[in-house]
PDB file of N, CA and C in Angstrom:
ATOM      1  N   UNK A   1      88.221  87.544  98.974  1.00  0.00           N
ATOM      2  CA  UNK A   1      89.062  86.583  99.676  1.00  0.00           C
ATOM      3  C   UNK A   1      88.581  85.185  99.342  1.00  0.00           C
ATOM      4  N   UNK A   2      89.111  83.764  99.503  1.00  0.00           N
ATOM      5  CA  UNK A   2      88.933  83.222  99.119  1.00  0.00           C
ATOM      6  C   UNK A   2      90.257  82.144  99.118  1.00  0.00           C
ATOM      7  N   UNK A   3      90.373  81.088  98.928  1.00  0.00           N
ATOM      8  CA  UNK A   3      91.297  79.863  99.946  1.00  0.00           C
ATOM      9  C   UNK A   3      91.574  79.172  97.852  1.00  0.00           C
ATOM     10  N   UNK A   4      93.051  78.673  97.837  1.00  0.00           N
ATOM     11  CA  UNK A   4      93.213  77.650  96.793  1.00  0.00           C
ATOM     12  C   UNK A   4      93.390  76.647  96.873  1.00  0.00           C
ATOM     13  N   UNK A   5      93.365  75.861  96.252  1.00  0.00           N
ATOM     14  CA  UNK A   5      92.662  74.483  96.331  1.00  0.00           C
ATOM     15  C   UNK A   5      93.989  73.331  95.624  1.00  0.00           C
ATOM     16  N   UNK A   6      94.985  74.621  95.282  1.00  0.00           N
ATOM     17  CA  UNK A   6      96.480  73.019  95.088  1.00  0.00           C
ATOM     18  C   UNK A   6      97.247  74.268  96.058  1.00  0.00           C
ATOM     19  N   UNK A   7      97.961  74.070  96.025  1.00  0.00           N
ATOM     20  CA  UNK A   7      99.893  74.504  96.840  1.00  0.00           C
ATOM     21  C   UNK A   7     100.502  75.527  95.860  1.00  0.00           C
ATOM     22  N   UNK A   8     100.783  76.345  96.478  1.00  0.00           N
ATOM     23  CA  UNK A   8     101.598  76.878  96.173  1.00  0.00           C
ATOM     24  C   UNK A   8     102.784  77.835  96.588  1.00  0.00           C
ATOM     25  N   UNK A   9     103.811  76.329  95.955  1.00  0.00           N
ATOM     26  CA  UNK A   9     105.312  76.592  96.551  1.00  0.00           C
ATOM     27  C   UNK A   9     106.377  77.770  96.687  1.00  0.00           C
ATOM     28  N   UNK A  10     106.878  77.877  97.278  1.00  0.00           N
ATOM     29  CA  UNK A  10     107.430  79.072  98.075  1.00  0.00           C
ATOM     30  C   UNK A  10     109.041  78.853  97.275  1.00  0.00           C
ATOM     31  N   UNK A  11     109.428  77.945  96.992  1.00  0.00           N
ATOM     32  CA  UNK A  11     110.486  78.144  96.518  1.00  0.00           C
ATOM     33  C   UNK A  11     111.112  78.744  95.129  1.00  0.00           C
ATOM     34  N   UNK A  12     112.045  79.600  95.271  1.00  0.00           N
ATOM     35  CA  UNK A  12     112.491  80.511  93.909  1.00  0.00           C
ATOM     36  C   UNK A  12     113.937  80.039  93.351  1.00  0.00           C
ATOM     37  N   UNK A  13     113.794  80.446  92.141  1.00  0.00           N
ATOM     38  CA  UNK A  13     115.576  79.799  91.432  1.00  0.00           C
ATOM     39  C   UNK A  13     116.492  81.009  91.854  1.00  0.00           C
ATOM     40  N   UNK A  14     116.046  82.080  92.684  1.00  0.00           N
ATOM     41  CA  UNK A  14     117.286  82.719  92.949  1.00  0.00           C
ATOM     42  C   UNK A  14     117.836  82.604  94.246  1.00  0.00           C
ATOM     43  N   UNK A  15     119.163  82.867  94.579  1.00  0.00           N
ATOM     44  CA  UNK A  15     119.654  82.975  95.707  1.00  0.00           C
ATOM     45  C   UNK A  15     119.379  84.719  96.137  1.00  0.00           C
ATOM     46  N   UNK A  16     119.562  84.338  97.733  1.00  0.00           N
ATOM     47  CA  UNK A  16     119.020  85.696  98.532  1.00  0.00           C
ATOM     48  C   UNK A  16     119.784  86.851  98.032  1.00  0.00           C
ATOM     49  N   UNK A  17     121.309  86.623  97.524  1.00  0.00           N
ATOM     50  CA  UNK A  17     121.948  88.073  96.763  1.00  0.00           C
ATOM     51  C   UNK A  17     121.335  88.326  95.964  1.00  0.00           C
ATOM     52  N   UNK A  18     120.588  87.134  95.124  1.00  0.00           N
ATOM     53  CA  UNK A  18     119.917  87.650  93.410  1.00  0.00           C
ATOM     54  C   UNK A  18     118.876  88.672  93.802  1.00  0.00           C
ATOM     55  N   UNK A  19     118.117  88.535  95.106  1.00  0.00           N
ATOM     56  CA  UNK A  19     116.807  88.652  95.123  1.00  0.00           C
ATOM     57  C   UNK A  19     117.367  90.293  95.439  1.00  0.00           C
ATOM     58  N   UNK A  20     118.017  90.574  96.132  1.00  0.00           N
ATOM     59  CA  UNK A  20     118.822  91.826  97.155  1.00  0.00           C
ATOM     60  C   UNK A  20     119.245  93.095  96.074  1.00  0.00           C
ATOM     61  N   UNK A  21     119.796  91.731  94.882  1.00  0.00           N
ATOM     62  CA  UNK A  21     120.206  93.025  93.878  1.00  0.00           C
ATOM     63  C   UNK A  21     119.143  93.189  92.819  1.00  0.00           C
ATOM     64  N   UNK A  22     117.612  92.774  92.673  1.00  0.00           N
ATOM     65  CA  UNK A  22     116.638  92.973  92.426  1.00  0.00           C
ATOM     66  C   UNK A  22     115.906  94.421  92.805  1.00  0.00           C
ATOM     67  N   UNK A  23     115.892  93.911  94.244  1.00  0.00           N
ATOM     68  CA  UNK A  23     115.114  94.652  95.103  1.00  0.00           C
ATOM     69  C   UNK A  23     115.713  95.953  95.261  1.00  0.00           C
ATOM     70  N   UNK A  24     116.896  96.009  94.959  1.00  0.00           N
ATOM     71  CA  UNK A  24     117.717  97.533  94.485  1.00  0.00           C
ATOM     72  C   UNK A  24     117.411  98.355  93.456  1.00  0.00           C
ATOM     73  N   UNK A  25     117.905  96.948  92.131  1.00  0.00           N
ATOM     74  CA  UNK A  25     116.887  97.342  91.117  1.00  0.00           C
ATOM     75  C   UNK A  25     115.886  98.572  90.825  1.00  0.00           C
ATOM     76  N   UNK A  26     115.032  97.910  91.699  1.00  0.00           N
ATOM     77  CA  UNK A  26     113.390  98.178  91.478  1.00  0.00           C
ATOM     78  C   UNK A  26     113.623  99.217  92.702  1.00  0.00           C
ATOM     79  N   UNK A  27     114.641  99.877  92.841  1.00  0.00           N
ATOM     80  CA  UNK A  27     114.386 100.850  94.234  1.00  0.00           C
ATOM     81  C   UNK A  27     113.545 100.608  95.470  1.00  0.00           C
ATOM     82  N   UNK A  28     114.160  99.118  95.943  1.00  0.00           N
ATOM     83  CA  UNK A  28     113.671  99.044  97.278  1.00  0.00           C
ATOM     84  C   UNK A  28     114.441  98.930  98.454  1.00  0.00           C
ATOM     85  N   UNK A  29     114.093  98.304  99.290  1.00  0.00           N
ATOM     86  CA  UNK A  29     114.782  98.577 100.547  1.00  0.00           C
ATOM     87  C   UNK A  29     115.166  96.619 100.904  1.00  0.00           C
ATOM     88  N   UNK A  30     115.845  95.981 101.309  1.00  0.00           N
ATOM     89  CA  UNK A  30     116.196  94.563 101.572  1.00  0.00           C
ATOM     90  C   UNK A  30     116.144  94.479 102.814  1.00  0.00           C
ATOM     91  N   UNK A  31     114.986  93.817 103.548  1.00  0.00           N
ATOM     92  CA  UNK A  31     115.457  93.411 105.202  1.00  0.00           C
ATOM     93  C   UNK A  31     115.071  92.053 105.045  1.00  0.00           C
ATOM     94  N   UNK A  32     115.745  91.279 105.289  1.00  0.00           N
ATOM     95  CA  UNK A  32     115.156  89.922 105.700  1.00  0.00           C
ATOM     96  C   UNK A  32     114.526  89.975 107.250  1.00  0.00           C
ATOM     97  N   UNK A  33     113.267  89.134 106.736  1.00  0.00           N
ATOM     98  CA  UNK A  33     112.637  89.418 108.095  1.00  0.00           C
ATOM     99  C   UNK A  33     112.811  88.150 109.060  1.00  0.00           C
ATOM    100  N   UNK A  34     112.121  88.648 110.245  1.00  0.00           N
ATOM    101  CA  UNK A  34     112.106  88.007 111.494  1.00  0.00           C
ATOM    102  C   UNK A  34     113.578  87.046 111.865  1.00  0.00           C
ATOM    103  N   UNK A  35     114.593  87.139 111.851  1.00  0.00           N
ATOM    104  CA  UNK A  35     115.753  86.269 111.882  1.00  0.00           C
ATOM    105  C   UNK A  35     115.877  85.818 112.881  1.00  0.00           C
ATOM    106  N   UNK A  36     115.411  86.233 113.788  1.00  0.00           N
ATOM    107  CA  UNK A  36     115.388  85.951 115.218  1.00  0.00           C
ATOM    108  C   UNK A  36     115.031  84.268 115.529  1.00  0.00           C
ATOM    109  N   UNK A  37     113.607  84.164 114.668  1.00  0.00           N
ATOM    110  CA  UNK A  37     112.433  83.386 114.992  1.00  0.00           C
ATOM    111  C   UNK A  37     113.405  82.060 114.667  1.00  0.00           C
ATOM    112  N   UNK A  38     112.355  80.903 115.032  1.00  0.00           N
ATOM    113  CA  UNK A  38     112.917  79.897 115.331  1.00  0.00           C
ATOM    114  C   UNK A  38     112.623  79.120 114.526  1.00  0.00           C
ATOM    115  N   UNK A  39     111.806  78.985 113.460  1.00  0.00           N
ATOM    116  CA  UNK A  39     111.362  78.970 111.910  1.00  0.00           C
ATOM    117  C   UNK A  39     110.984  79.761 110.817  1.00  0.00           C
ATOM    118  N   UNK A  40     111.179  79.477 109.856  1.00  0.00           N
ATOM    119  CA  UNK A  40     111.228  80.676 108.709  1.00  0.00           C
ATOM    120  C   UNK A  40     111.780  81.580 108.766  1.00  0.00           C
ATOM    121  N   UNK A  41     113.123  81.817 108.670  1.00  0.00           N
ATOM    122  CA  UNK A  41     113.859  82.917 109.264  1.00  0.00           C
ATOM    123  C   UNK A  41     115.116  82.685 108.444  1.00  0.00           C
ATOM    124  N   UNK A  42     116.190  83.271 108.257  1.00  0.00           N
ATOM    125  CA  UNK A  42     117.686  83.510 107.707  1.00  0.00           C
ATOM    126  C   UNK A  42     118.004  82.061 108.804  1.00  0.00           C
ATOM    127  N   UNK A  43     118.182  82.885 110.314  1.00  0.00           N
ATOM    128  CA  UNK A  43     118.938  82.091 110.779  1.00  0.00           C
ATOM    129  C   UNK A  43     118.549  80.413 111.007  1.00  0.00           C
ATOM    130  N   UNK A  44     117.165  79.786 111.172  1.00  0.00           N
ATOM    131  CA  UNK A  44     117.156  78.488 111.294  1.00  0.00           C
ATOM    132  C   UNK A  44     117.030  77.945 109.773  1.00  0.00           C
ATOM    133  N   UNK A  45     116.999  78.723 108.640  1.00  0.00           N
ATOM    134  CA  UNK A  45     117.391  78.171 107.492  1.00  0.00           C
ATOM    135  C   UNK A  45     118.851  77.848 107.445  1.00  0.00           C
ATOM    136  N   UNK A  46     119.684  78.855 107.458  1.00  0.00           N
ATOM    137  CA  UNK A  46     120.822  78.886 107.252  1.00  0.00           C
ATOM    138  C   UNK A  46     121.791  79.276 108.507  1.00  0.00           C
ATOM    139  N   UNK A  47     121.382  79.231 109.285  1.00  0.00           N
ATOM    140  CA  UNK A  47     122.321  79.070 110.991  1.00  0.00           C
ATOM    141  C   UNK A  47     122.786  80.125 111.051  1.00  0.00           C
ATOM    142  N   UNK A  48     122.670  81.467 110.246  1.00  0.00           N
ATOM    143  CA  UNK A  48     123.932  82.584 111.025  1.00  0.00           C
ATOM    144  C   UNK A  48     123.083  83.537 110.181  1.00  0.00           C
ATOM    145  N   UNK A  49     123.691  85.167 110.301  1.00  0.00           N
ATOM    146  CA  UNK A  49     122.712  85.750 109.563  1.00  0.00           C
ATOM    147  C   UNK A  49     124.137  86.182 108.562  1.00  0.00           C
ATOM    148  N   UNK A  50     124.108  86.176 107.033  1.00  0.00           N
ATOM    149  CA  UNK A  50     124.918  85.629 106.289  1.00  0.00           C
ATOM    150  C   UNK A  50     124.878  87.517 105.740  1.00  0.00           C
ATOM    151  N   UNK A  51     125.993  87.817 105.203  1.00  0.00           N
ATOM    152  CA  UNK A  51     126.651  88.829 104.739  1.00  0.00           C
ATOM    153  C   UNK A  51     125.559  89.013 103.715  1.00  0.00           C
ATOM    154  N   UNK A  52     125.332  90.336 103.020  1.00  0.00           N
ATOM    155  CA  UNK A  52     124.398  90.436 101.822  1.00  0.00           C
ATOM    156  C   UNK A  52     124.181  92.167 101.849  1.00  0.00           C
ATOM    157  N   UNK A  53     123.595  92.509 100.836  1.00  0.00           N
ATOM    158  CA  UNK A  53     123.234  93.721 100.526  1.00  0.00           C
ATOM    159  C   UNK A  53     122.253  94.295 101.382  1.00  0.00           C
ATOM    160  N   UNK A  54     121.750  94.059 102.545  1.00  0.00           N
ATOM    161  CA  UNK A  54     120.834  94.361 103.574  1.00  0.00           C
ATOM    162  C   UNK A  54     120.746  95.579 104.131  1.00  0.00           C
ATOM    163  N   UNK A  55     119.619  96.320 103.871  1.00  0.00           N
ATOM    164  CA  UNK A  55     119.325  97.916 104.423  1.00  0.00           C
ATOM    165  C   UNK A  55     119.298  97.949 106.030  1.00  0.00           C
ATOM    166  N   UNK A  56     118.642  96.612 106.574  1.00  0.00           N
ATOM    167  CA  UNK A  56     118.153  96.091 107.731  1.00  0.00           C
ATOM    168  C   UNK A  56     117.976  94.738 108.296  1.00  0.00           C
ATOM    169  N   UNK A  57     118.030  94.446 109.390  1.00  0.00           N
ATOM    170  CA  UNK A  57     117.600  93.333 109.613  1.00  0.00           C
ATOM    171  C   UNK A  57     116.224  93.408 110.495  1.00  0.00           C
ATOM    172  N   UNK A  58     114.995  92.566 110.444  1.00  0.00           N
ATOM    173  CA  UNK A  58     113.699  92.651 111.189  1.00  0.00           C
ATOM    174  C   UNK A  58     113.888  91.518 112.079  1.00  0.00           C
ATOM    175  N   UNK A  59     113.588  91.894 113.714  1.00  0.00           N
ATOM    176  CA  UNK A  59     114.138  91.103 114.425  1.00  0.00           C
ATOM    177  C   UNK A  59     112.898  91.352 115.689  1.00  0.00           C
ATOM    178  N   UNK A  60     112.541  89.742 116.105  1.00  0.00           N
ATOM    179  CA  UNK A  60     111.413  90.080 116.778  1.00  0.00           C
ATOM    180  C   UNK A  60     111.800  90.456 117.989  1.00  0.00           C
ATOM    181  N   UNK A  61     113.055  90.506 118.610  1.00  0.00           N
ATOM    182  CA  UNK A  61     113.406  91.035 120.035  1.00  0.00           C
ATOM    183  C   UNK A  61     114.516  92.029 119.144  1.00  0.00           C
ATOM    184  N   UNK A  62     114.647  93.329 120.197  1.00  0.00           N
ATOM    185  CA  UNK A  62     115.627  93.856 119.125  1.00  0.00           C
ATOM    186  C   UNK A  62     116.717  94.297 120.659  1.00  0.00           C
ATOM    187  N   UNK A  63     117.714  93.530 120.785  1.00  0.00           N
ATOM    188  CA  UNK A  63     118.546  92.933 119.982  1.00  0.00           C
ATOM    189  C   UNK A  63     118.231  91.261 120.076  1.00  0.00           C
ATOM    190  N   UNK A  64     118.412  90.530 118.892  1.00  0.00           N
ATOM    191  CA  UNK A  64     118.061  89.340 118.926  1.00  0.00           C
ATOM    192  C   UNK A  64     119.071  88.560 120.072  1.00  0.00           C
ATOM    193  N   UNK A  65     118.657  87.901 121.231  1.00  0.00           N
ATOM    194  CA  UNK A  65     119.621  87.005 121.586  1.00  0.00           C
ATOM    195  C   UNK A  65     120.189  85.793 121.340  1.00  0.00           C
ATOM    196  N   UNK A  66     122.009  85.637 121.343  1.00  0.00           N
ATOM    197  CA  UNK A  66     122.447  85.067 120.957  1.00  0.00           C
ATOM    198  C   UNK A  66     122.695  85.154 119.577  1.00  0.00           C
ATOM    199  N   UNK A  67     122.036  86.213 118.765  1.00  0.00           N
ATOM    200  CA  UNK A  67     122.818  86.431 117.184  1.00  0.00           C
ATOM    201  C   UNK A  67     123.635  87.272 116.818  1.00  0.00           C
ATOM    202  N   UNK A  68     124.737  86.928 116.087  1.00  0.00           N
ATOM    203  CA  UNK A  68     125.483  87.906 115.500  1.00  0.00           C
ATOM    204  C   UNK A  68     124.737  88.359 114.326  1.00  0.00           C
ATOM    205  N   UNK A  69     124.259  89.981 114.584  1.00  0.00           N
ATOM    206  CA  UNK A  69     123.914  90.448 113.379  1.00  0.00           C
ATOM    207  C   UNK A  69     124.802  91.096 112.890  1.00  0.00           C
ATOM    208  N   UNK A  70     126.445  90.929 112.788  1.00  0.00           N
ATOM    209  CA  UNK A  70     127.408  91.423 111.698  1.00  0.00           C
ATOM    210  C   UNK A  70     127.323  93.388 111.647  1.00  0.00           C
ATOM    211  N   UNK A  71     126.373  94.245 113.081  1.00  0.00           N
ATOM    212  CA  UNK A  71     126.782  95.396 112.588  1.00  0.00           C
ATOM    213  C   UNK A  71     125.555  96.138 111.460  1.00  0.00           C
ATOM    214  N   UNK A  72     124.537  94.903 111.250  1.00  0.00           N
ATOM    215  CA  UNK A  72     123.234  95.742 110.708  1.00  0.00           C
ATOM    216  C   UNK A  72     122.388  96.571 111.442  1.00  0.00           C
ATOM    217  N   UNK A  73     122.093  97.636 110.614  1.00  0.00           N
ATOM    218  CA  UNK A  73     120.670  98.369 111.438  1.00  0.00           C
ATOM    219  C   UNK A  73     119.635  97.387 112.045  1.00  0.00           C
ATOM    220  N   UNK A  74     118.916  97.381 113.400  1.00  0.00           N
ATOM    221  CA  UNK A  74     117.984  96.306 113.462  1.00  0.00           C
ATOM    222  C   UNK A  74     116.449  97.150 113.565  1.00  0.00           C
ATOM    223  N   UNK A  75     115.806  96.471 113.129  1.00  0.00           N
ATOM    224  CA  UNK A  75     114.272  96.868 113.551  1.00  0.00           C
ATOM    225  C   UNK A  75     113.286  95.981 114.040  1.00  0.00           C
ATOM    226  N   UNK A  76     111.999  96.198 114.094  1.00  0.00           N
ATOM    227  CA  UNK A  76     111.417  95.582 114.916  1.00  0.00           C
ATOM    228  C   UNK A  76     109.795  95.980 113.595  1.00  0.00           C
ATOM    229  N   UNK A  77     108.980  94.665 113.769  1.00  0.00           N
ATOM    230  CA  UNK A  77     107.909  94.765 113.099  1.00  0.00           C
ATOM    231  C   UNK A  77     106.695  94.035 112.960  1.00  0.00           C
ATOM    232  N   UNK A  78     105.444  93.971 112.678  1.00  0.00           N
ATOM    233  CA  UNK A  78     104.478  92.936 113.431  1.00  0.00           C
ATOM    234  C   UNK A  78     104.453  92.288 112.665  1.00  0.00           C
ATOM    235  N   UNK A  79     105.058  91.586 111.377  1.00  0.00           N
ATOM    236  CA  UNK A  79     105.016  90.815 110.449  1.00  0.00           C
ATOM    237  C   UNK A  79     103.604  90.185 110.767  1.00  0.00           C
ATOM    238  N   UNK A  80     102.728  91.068 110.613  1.00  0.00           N
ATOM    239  CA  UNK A  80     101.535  90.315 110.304  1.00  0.00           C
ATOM    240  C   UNK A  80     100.642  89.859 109.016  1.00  0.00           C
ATOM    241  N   UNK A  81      99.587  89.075 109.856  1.00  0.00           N
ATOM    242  CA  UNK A  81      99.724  88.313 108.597  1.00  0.00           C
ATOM    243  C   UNK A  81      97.832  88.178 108.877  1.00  0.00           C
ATOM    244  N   UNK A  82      97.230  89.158 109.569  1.00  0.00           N
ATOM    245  CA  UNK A  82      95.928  89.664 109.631  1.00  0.00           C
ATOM    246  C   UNK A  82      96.064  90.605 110.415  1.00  0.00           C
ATOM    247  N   UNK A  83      94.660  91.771 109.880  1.00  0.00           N
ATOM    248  CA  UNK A  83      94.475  93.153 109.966  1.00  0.00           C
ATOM    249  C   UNK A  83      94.817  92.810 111.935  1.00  0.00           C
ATOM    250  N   UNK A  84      94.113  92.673 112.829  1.00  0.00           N
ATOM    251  CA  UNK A  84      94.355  92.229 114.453  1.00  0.00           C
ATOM    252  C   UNK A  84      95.887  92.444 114.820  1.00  0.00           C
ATOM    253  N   UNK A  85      96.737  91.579 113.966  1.00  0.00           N
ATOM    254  CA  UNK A  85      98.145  91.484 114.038  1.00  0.00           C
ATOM    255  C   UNK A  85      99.137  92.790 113.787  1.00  0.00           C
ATOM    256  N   UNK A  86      98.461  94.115 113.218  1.00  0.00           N
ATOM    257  CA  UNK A  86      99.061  95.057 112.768  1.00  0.00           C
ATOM    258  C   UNK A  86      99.989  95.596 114.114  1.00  0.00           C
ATOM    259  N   UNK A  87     100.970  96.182 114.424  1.00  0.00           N
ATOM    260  CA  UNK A  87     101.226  97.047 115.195  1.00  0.00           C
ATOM    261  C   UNK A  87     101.612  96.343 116.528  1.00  0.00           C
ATOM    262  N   UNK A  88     101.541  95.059 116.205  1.00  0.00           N
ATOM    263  CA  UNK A  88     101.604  94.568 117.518  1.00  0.00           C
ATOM    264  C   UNK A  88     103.310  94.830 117.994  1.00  0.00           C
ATOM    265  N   UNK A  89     104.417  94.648 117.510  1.00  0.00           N
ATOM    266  CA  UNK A  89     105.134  94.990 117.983  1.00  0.00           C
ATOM    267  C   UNK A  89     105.569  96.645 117.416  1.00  0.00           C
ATOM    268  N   UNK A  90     105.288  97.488 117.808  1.00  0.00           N
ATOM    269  CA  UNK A  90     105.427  99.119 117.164  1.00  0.00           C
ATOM    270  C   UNK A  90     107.039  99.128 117.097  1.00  0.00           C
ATOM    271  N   UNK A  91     107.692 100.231 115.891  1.00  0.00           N
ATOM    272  CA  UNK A  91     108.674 100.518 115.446  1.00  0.00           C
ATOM    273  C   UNK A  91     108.667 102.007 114.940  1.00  0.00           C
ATOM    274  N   UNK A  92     109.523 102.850 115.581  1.00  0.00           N
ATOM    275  CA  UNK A  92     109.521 104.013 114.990  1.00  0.00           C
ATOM    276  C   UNK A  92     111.146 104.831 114.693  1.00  0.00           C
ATOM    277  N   UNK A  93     111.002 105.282 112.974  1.00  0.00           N
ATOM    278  CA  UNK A  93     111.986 106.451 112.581  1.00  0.00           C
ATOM    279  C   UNK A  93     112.117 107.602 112.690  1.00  0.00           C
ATOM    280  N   UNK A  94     112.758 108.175 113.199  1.00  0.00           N
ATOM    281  CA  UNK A  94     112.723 109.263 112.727  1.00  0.00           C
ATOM    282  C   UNK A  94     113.424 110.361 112.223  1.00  0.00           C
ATOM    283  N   UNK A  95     112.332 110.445 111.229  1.00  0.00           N
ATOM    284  CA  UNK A  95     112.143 111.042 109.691  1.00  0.00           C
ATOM    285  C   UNK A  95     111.200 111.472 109.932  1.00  0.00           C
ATOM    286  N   UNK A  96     111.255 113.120 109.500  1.00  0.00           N
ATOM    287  CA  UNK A  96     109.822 113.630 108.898  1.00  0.00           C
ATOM    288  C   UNK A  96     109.235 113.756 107.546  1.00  0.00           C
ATOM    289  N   UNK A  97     108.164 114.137 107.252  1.00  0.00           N
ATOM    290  CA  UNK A  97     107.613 113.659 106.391  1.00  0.00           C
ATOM    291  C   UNK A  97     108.111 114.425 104.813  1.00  0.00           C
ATOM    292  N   UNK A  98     108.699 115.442 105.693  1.00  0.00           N
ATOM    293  CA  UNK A  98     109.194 116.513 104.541  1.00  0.00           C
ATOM    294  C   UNK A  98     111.147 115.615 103.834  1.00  0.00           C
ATOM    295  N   UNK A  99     111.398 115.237 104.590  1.00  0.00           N
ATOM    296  CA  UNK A  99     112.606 114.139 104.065  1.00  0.00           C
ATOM    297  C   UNK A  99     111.927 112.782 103.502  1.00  0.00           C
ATOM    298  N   UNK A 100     110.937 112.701 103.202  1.00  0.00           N
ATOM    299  CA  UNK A 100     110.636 111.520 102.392  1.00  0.00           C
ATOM    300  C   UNK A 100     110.034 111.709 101.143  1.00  0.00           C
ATOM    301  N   UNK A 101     109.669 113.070 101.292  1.00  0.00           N
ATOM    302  CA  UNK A 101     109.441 114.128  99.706  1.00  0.00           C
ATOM    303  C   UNK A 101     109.741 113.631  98.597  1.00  0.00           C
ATOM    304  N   UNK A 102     109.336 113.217  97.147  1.00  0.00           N
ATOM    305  CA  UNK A 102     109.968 112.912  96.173  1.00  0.00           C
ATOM    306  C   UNK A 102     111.003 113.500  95.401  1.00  0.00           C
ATOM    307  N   UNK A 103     112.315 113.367  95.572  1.00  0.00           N
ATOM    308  CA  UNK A 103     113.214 114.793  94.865  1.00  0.00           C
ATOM    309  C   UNK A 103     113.145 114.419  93.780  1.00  0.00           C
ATOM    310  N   UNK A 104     112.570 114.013  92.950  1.00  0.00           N
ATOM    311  CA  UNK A 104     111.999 114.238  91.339  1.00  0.00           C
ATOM    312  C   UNK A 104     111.317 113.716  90.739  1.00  0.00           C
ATOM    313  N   UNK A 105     110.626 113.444  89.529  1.00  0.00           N
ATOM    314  CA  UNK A 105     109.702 112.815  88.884  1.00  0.00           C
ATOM    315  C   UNK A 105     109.090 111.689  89.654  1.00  0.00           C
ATOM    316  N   UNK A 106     107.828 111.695  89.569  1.00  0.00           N
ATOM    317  CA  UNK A 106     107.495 110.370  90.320  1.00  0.00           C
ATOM    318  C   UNK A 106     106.435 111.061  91.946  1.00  0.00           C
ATOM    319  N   UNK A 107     105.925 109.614  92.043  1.00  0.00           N
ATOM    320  CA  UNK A 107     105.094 110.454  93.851  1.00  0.00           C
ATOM    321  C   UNK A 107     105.567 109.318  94.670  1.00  0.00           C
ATOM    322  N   UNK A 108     106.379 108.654  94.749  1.00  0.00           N
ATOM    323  CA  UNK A 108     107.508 107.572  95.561  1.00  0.00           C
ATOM    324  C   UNK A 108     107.909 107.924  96.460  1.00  0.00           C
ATOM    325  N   UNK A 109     107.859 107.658  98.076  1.00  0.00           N
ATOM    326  CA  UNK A 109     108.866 108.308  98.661  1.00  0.00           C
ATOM    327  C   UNK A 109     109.548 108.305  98.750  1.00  0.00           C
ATOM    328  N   UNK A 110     111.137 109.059  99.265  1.00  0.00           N
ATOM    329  CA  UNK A 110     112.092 109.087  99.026  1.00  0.00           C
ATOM    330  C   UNK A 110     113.284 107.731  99.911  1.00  0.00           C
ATOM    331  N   UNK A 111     113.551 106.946  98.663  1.00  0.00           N
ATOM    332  CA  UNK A 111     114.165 105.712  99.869  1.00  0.00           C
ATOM    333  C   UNK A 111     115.267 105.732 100.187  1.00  0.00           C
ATOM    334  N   UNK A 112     116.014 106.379  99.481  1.00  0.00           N
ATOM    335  CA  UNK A 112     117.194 106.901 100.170  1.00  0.00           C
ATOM    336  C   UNK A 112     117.672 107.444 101.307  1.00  0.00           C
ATOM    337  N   UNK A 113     116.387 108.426 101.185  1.00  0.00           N
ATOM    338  CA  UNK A 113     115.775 108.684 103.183  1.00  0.00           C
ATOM    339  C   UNK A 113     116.024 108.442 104.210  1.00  0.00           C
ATOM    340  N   UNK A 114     115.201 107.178 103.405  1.00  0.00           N
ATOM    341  CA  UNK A 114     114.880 105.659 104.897  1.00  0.00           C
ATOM    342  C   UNK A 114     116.543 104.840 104.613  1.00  0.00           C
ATOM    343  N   UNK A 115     117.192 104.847 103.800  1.00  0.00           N
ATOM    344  CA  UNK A 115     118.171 104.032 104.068  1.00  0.00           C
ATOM    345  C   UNK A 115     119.523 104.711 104.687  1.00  0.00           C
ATOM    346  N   UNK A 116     119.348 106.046 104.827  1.00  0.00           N
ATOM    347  CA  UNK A 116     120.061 107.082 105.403  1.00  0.00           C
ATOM    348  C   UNK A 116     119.844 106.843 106.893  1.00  0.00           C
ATOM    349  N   UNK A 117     118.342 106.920 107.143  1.00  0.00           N
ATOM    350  CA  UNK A 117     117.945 106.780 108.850  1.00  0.00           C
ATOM    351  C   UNK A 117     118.311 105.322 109.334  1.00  0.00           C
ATOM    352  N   UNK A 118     117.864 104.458 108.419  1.00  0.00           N
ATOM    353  CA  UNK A 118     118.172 103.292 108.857  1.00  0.00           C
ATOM    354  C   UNK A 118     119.813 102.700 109.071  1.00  0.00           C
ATOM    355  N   UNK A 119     120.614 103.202 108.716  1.00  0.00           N
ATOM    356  CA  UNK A 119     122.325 103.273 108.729  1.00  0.00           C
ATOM    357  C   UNK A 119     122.254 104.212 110.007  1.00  0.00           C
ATOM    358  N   UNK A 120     121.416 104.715 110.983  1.00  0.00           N
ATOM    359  CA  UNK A 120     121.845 105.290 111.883  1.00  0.00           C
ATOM    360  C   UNK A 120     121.413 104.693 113.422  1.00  0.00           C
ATOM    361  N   UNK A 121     120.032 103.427 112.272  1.00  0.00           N
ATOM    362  CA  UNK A 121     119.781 103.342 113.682  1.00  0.00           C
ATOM    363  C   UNK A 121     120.400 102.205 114.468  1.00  0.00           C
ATOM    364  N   UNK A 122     120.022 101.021 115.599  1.00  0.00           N
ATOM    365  CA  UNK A 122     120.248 100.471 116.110  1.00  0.00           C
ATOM    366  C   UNK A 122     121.324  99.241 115.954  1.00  0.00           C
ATOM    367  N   UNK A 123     122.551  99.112 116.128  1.00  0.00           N
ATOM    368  CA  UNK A 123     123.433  98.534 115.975  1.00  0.00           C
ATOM    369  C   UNK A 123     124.011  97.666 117.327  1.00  0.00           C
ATOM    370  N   UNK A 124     123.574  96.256 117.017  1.00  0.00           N
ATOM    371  CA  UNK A 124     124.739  95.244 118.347  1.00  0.00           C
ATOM    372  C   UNK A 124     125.661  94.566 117.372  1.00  0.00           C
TER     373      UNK A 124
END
């Protein structure tokens, strides 16, 4: 561990669809996190939580008040950001472990899975 000594900026040349149809790509899952929050977030960037390829939305109250989340799955998560911080807000699927199995080549779990459970779960 260890601290750097210039900046380094957070900003990217893609827009959040580019990043969404990346993250598909590469077989992942898209939640923008914390939208809720009142900085760094979808919504106080961009005031609403905006249409997109989204598996989920991560929301520190679940259901966020006062947002239209458009009908996404919501979840909940400790977006932490030290080991202390883990778990602090708990979130659970369920899925067992035998549906996250790799159905072929590869030791990946299965994300299709999770984007199956997650289309079922929590909707305002």
């Amino acid at each position: 561990a260890g601290e750097l000594e210039y900046f380094l900026p957070s900003a990217i040349d893609l827009s959040i669809e580019d990043i969404a149809e990346k993250v598909k790509h590469y077989g992942g899952l898209t939640i923008p996190a914390h939208i809720d929050r009142a900085a760094m977030s979808m919504t106080s960037q961009l005031g609403v939580v905006t249409p997109g390829a989204w598996d989920a939305l991560e929301c520190v109250r679940v259901p966020p008040p006062g947002i239209d989340t458009l009908g996404y799955p919501l979840i909940s998560a400790s977006d932490a950001h030290y080991p202390e911080e883990v778990a602090r807000r708990p979130f659970e699927l369920d899925i067992s472990p035998e549906e996250l199995q790799p159905k072929g080549p590869g030791t990946e779990a299965d994300i299709e899975a999770l984007r199956r459970v997650l289309n079922s779960f929590y909707r305002f």
